[in-house]
C-alpha atoms as a PDB file:
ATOM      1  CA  UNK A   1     -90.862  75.930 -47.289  1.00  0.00           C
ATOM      2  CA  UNK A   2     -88.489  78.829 -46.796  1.00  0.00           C
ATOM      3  CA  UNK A   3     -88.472  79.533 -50.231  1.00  0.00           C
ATOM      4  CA  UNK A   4     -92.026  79.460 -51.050  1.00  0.00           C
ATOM      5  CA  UNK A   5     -93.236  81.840 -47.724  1.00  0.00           C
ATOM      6  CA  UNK A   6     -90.737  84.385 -49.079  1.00  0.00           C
ATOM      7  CA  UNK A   7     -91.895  84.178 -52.701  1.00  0.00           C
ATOM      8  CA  UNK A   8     -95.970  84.449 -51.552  1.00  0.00           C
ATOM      9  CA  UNK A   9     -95.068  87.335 -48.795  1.00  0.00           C
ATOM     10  CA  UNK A  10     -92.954  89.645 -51.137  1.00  0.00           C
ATOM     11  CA  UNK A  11     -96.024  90.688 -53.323  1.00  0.00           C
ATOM     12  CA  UNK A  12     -94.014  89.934 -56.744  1.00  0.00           C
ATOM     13  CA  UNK A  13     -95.488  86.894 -57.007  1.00  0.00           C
ATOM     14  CA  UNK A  14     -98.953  85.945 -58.656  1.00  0.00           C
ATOM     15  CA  UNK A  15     -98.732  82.239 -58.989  1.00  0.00           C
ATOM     16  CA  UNK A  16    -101.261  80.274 -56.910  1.00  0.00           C
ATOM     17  CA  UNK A  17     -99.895  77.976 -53.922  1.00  0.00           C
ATOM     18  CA  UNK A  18    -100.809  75.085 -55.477  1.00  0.00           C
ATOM     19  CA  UNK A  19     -98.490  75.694 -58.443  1.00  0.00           C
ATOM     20  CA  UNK A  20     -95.862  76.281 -56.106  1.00  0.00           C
ATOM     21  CA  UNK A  21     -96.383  73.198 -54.048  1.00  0.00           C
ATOM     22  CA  UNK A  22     -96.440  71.551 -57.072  1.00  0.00           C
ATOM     23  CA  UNK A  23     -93.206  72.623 -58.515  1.00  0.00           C
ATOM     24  CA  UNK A  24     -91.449  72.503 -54.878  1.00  0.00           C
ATOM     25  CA  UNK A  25     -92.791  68.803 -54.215  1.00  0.00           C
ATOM     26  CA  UNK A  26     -95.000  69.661 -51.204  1.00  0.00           C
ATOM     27  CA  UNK A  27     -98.870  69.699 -50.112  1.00  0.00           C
ATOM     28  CA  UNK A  28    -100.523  72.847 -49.556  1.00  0.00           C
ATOM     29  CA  UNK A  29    -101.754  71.387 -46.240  1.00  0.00           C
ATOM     30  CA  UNK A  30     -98.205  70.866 -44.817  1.00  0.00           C
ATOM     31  CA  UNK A  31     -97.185  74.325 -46.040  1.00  0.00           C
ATOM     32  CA  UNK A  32     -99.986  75.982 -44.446  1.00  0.00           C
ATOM     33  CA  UNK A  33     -99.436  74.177 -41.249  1.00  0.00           C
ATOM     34  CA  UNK A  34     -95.518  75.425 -41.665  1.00  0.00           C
ATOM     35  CA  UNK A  35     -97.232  79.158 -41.676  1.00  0.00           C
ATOM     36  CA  UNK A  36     -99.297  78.663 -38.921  1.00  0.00           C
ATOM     37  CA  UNK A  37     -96.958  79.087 -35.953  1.00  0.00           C
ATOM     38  CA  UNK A  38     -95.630  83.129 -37.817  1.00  0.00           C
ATOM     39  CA  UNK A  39     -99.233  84.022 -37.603  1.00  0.00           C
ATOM     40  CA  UNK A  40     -99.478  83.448 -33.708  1.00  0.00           C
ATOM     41  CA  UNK A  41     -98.426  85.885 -31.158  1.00  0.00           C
ATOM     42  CA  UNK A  42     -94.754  85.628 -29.725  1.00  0.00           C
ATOM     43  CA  UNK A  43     -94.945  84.178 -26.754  1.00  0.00           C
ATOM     44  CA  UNK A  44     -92.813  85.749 -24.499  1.00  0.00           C
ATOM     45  CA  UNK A  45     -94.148  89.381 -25.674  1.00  0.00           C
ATOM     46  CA  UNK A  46     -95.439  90.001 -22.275  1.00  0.00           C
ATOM     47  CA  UNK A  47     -91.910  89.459 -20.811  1.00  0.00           C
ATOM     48  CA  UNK A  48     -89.840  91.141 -23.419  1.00  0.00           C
ATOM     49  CA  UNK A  49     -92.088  94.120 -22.684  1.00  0.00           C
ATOM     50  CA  UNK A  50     -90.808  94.061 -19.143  1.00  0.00           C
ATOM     51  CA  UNK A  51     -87.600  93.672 -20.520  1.00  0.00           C
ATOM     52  CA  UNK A  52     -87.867  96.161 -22.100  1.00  0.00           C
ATOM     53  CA  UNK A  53     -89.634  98.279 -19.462  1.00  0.00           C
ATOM     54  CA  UNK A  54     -86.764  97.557 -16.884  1.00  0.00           C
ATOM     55  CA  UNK A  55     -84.213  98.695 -19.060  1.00  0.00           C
ATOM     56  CA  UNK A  56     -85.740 101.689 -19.513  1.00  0.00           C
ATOM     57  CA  UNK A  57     -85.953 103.099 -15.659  1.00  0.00           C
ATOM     58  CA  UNK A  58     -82.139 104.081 -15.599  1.00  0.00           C
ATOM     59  CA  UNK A  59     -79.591 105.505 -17.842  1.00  0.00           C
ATOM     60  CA  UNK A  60     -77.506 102.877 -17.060  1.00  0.00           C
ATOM     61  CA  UNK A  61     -79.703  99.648 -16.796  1.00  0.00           C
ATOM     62  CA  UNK A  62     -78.860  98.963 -20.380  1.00  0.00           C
ATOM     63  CA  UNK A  63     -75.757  97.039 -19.193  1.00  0.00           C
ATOM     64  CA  UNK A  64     -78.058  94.605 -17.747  1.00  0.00           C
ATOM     65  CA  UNK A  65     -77.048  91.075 -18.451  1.00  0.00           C
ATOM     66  CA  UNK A  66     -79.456  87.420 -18.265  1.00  0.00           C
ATOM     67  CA  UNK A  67     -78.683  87.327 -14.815  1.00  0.00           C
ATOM     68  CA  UNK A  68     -79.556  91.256 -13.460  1.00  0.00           C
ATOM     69  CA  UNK A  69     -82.748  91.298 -15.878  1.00  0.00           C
ATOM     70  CA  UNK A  70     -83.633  87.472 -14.493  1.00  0.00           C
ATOM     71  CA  UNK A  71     -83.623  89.134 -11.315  1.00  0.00           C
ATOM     72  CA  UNK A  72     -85.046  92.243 -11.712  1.00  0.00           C
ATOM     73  CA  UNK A  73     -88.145  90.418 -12.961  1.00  0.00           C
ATOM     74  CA  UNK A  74     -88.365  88.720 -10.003  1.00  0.00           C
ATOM     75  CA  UNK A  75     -87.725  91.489  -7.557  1.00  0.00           C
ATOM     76  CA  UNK A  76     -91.587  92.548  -9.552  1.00  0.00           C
ATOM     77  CA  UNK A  77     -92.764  89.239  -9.300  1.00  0.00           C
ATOM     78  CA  UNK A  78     -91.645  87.478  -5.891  1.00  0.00           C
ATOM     79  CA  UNK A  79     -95.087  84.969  -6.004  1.00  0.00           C
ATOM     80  CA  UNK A  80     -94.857  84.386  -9.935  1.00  0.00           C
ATOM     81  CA  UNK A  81     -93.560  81.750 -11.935  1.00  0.00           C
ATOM     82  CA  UNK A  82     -90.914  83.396 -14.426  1.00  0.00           C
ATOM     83  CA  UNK A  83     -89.239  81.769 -17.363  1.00  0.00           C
ATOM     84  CA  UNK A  84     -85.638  79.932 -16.486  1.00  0.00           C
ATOM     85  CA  UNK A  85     -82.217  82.361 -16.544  1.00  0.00           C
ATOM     86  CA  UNK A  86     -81.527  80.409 -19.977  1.00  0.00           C
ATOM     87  CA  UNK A  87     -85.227  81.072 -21.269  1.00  0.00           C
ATOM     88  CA  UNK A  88     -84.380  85.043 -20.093  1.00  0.00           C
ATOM     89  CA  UNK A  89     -81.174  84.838 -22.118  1.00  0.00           C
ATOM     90  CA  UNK A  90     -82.678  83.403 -25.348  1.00  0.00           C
ATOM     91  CA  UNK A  91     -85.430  86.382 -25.280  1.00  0.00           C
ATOM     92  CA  UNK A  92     -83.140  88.731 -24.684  1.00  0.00           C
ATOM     93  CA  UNK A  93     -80.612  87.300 -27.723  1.00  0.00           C
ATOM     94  CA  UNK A  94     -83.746  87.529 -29.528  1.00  0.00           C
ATOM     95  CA  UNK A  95     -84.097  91.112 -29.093  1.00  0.00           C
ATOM     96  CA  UNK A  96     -80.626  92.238 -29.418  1.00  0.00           C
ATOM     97  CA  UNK A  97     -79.838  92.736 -25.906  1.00  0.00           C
ATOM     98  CA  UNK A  98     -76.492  90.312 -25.078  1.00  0.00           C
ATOM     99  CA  UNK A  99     -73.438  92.130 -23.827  1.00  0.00           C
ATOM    100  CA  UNK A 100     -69.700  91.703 -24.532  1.00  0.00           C
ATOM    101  CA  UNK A 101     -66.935  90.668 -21.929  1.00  0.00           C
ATOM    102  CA  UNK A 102     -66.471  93.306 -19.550  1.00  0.00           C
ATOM    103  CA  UNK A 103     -62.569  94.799 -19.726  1.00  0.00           C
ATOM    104  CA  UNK A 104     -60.818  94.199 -16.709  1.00  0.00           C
ATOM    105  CA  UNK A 105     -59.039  96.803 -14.314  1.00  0.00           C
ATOM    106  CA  UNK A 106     -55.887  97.290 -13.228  1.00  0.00           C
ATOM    107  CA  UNK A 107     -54.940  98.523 -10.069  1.00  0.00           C
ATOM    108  CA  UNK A 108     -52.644 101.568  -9.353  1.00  0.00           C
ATOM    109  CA  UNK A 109     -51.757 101.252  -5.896  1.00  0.00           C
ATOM    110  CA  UNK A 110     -48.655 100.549  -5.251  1.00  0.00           C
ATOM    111  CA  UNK A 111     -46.923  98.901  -1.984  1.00  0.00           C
ATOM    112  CA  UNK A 112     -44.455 100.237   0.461  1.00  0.00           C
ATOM    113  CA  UNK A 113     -42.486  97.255   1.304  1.00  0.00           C
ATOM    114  CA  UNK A 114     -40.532  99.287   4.281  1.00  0.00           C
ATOM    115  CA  UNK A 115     -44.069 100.300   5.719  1.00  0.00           C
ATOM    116  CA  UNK A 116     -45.556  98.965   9.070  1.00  0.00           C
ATOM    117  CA  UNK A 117     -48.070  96.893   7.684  1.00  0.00           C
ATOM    118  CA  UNK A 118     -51.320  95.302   9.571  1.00  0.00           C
ATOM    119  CA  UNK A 119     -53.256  91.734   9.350  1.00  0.00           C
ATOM    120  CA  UNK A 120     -55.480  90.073   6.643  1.00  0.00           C
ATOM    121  CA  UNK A 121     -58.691  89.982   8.856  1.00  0.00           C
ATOM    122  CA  UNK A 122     -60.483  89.045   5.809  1.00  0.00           C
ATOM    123  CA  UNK A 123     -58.368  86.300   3.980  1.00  0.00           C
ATOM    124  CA  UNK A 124     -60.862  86.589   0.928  1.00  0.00           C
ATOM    125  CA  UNK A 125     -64.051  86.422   2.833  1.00  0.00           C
ATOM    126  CA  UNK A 126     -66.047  89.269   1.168  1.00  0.00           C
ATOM    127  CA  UNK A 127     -69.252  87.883   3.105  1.00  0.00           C
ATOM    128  CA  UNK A 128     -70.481  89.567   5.828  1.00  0.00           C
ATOM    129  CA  UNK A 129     -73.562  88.743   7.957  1.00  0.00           C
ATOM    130  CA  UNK A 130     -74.374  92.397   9.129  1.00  0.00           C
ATOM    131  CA  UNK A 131     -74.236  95.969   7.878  1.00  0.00           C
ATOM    132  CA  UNK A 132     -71.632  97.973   8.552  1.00  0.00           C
ATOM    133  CA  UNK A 133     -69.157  95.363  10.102  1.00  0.00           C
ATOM    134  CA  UNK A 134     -66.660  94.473   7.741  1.00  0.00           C
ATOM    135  CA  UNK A 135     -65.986  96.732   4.486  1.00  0.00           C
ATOM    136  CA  UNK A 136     -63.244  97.197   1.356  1.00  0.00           C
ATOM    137  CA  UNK A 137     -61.518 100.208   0.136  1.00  0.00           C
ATOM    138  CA  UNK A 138     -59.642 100.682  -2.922  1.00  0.00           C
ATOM    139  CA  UNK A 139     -59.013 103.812  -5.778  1.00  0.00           C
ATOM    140  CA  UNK A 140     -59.039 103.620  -9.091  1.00  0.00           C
ATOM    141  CA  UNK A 141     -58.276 106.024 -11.906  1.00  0.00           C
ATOM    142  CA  UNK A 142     -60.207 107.935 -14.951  1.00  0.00           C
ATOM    143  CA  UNK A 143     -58.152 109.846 -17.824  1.00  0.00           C
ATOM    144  CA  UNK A 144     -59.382 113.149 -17.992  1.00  0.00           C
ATOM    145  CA  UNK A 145     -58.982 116.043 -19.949  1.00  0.00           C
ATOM    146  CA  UNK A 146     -55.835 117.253 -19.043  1.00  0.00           C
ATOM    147  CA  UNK A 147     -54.727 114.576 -16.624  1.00  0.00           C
ATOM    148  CA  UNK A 148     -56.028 111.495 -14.342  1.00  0.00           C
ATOM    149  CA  UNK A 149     -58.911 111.776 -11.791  1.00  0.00           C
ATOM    150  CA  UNK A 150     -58.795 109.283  -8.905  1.00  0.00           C
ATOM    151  CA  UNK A 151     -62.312 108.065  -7.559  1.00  0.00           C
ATOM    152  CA  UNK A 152     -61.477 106.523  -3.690  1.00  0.00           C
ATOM    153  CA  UNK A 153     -64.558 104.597  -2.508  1.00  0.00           C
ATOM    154  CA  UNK A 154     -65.689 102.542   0.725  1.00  0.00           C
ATOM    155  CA  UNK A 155     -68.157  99.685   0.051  1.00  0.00           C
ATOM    156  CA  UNK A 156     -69.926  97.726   2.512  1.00  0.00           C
ATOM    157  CA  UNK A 157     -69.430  93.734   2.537  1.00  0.00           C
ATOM    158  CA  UNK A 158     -73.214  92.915   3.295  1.00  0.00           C
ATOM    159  CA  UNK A 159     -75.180  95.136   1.075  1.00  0.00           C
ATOM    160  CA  UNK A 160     -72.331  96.297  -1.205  1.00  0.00           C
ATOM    161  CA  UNK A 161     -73.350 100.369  -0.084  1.00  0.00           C
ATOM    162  CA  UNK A 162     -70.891 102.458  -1.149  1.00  0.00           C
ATOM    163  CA  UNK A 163     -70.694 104.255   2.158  1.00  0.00           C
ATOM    164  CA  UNK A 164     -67.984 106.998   1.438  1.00  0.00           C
ATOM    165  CA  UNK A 165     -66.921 108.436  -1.807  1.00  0.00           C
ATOM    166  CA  UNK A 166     -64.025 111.204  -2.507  1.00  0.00           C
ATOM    167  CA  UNK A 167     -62.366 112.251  -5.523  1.00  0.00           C
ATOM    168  CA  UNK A 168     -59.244 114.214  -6.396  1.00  0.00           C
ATOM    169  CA  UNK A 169     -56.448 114.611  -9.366  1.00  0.00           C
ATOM    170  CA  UNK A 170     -54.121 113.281  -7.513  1.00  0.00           C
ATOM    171  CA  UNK A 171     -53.606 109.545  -5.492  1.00  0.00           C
ATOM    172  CA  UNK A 172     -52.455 110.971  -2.086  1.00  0.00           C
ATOM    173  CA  UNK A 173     -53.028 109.417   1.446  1.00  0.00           C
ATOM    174  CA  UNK A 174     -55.549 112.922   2.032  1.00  0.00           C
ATOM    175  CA  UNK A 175     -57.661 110.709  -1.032  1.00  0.00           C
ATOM    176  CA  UNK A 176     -57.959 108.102   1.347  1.00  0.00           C
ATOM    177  CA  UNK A 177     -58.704 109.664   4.658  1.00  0.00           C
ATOM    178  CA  UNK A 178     -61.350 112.205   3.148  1.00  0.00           C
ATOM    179  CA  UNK A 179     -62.928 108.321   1.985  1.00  0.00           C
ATOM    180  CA  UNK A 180     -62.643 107.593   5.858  1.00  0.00           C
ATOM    181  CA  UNK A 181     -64.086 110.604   6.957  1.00  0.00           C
ATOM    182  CA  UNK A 182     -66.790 110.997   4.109  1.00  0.00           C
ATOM    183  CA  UNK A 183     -68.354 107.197   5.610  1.00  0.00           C
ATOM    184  CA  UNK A 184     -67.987 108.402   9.258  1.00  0.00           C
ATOM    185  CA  UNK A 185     -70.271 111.091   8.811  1.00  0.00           C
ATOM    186  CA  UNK A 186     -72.861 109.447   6.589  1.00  0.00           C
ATOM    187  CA  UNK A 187     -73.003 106.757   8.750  1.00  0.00           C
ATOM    188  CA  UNK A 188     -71.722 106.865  12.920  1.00  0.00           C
ATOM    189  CA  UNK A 189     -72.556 103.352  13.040  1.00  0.00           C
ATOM    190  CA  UNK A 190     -69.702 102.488  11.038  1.00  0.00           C
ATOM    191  CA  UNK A 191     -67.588 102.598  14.161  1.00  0.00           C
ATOM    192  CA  UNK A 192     -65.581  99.152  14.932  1.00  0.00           C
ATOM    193  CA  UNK A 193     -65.616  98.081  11.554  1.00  0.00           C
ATOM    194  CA  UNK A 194     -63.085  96.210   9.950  1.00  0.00           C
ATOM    195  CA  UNK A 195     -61.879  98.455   6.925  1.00  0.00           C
ATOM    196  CA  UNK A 196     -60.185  95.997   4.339  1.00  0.00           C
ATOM    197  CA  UNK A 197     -57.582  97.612   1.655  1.00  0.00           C
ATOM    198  CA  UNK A 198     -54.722  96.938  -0.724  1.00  0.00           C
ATOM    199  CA  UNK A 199     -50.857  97.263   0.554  1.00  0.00           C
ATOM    200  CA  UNK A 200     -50.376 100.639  -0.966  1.00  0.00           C
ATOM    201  CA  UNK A 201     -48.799 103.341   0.661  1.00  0.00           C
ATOM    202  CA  UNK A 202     -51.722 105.315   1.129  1.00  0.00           C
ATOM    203  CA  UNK A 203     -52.774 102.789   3.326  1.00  0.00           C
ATOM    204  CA  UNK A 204     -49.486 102.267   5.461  1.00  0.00           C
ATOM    205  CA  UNK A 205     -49.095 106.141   5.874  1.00  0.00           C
ATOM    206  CA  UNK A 206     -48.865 107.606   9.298  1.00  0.00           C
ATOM    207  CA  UNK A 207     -52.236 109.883   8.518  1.00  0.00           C
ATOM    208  CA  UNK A 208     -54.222 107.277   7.335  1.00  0.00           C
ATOM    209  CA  UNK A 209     -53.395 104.848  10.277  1.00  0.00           C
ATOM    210  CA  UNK A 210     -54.464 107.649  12.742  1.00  0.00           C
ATOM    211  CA  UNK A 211     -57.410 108.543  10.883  1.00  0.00           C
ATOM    212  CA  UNK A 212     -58.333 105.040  10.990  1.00  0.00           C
ATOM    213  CA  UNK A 213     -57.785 105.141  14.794  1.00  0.00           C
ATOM    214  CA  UNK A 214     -59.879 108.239  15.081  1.00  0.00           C
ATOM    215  CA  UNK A 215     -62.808 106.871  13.798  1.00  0.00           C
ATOM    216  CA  UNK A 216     -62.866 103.671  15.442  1.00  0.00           C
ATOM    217  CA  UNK A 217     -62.426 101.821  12.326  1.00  0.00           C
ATOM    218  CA  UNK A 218     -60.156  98.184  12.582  1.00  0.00           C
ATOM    219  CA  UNK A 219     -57.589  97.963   9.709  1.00  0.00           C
ATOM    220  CA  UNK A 220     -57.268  95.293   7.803  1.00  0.00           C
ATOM    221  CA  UNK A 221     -54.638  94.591   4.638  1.00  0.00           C
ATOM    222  CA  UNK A 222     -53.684  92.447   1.793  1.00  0.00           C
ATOM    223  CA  UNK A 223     -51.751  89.330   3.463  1.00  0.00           C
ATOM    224  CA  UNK A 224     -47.678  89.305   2.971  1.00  0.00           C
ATOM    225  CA  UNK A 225     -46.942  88.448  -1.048  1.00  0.00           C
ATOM    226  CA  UNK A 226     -50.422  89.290  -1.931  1.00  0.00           C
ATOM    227  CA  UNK A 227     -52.154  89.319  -4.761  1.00  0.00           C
ATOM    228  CA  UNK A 228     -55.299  91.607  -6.428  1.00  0.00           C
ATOM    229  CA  UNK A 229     -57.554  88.576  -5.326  1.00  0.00           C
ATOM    230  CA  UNK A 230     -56.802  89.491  -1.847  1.00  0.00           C
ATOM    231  CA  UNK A 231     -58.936  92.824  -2.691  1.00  0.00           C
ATOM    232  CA  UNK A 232     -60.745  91.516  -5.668  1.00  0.00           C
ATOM    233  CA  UNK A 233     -64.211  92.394  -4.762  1.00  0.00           C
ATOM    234  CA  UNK A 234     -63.234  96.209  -5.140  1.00  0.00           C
ATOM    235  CA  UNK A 235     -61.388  95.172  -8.536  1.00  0.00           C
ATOM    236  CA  UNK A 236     -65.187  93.661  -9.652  1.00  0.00           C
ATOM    237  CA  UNK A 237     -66.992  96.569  -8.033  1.00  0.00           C
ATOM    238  CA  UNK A 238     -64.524  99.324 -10.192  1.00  0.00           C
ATOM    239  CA  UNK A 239     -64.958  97.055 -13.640  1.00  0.00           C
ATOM    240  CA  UNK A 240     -68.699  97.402 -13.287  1.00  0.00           C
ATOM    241  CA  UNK A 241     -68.826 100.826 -13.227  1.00  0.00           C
ATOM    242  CA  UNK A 242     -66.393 101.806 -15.746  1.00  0.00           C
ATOM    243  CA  UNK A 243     -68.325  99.244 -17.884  1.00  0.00           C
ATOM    244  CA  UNK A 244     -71.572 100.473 -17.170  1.00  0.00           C
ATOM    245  CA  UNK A 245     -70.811 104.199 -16.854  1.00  0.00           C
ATOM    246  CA  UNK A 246     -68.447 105.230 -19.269  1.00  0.00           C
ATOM    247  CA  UNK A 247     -66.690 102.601 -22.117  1.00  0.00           C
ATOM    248  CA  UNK A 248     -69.396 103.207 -25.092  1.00  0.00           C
ATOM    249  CA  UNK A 249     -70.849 106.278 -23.448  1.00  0.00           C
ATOM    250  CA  UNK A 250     -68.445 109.114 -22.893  1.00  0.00           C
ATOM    251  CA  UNK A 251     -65.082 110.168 -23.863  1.00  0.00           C
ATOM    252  CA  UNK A 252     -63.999 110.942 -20.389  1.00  0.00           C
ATOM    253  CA  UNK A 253     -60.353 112.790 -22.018  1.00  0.00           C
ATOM    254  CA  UNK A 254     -62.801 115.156 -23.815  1.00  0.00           C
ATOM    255  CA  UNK A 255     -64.616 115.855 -20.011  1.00  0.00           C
ATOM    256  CA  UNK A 256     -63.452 118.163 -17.534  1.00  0.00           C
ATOM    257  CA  UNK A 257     -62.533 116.878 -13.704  1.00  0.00           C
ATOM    258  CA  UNK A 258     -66.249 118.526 -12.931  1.00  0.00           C
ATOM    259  CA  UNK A 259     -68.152 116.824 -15.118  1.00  0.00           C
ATOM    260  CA  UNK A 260     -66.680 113.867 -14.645  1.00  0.00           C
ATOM    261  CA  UNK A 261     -66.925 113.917 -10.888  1.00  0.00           C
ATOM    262  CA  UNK A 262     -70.404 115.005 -11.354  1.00  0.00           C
ATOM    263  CA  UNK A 263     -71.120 111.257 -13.385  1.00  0.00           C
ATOM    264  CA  UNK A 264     -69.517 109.219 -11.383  1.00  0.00           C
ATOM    265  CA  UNK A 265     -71.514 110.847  -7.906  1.00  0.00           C
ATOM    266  CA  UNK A 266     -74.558 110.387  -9.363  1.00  0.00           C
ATOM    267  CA  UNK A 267     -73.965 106.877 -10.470  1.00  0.00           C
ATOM    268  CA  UNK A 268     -73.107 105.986  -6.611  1.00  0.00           C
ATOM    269  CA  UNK A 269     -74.817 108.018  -4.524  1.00  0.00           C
ATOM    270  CA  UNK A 270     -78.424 107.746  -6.373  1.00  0.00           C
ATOM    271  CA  UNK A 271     -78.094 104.640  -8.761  1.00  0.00           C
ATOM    272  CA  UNK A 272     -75.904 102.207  -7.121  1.00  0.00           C
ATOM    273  CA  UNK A 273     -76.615 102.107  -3.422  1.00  0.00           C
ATOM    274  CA  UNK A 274     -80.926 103.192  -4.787  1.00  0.00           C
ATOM    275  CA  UNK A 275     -82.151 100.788  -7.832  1.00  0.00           C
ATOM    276  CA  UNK A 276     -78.768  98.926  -9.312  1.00  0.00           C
ATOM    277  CA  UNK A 277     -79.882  94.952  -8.849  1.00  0.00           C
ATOM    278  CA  UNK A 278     -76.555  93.707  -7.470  1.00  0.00           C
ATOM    279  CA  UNK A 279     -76.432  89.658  -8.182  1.00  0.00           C
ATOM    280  CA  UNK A 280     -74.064  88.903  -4.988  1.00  0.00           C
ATOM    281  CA  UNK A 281     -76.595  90.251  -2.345  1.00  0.00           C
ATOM    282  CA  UNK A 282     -79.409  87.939  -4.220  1.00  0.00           C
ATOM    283  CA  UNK A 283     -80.222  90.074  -7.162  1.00  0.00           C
ATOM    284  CA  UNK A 284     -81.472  93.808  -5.249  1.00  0.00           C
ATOM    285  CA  UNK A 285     -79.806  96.917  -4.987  1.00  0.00           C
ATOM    286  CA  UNK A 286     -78.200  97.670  -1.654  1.00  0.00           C
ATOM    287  CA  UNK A 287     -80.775  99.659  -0.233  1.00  0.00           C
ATOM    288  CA  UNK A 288     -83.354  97.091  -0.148  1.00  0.00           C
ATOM    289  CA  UNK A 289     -80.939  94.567   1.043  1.00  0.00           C
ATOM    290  CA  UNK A 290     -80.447  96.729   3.893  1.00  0.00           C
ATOM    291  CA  UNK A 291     -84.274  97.773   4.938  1.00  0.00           C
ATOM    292  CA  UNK A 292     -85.340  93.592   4.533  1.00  0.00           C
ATOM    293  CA  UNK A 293     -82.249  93.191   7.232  1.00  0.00           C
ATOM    294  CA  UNK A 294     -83.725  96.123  10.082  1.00  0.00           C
ATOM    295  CA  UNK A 295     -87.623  94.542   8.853  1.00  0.00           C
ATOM    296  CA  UNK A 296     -86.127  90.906   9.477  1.00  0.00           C
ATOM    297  CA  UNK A 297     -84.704  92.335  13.031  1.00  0.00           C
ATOM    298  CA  UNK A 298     -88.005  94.235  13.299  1.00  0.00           C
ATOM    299  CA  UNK A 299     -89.880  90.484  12.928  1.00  0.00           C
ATOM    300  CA  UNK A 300     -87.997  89.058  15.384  1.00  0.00           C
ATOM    301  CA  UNK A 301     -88.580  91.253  18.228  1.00  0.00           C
END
């Protein structure tokens, strides 16, 4: 059938069906009811427009798996009956739109073993049921041209906000503490929060223990003989933007510290905590996650 739909479509041919049929063993009714379905519209066009559509609202929305898109759609469509994840995934094969494995990070902090350390509050539990309560810290570096930038970030364990942000050339506890201080300011209500990092030495320094103290925050740490899962929601939350900011996009050893700086702010401060649909807070970006918490508090009283 194949055959014979490629010989009558490729305009070479001037044979009638019949003769084909005829030759190929088939009835011009069942080869006419083979062509039948190409003629009809696709029927997930509608959605594959959206697809399309929703992929094309941010630079960076292109990374979008099944799952983000899947729930993108229904962040537009809360009272409407989608297609399944799978049905999501087959359209988007369909239009070229799969994704390889992301890479995985490393990390580059390393630990003081003679350093006054402080308790695993945490023990893995990346959940939190409030903003600004309990929150993970980490650093992780970008070749530049010329040398190594180091991007220091605070995220928040309920909406996944990255609440403060600094970034230097070098890995020093001041990285750290200008992190601290960067959150305090953005956001006083912050104060008593657990602040969950890595053994590193940054993190056991004498500075960064009294900044901690200075802005209220509780410090919390990798447990004795611990591993990167102890910390591996900031491990996931680097990956993704290294995978969905720069591999494929940019050469960052070809960029200066500037422009680099300048990519990786704007990918936080506007796209991430703004309109990136983040799967583990039930597929929205931070913000939202954050206003339906005050309007759920709002409902209550």
């Amino acid at each position: 059938m194949n055959f014979l739909a490629q010989k009558l479509s490729d305009g070479t041919s001037k044979h009638k069906v019949a003769r084909y049929c005829r030759w190929l063993g088939v009835s011009r009714q069942g080869f006419y009811k083979f062509m039948a379905p190409a003629k009809k519209p696709w029927k997930h066009a509608a959605i594959a427009q959206e697809i399309r559509e929703i992929i094309a609202e941010d630079d960076w929305n292109d990374s979008y798996g099944k799952k983000r898109i899947w729930e993108a759609l229904l962040l537009k469509h809360p009272n409407d009956d989608l297609p399944s994840m799978t049905t999501i995934y087959r359209i988007m094969t369909k239009m070229g739109l799969t994704h390889k494995t992301r890479r995985k990070p490393n990390g580059i902090t390393k630990a003081d073993k003679n350093a006054r350390k402080s308790d695993d509050l945490l023990k893995r539990d990346f959940l939190a049921d409030t903003p600004y309560t309990k929150c993970i810290t980490d650093m992780t570096e970008i070749p530049v041209k010329g040398g190594k930038l180091y991007v220091s970030a605070i995220f928040d364990c309920y909406h996944l906000e990255v609440l403060g942000l600094a970034m230097d050339t070098n890995m020093r506890a001041e990285l750290c503490i200008k992190t601290l201080s960067d959150a305090h300011n953005k956001h006083p209500e912050l104060s008593g929060a657990i602040i969950h990092s890595d053994r590193g030495s940054q993190y056991t320094s004498n500075d960064y223990r009294a900044a901690m103290k200075r802005h209220g925050f509780i410090q919390s740490m990798n447990s004795d003989g611990g591993r990167c899962h102890d910390n591996a929601r900031c491990e996931s939350m680097w990956g993704r933007m290294k995978e969905e900011l720069l591999y494929g996009r940019y050469d960052t050893t070809r960029m200066t510290v500037a422009e680099v700086k300048s990519l990786i702010w704007r990918y936080y401060e506007s796209y991430w905590n703004n309109r990136r649909i983040c799967s583990a807070i039930g597929g929205m970006p931070p913000r939202i996650k954050l206003e339906r918490y005050y309007d759920s508090l709002k409902a209550v009283a």
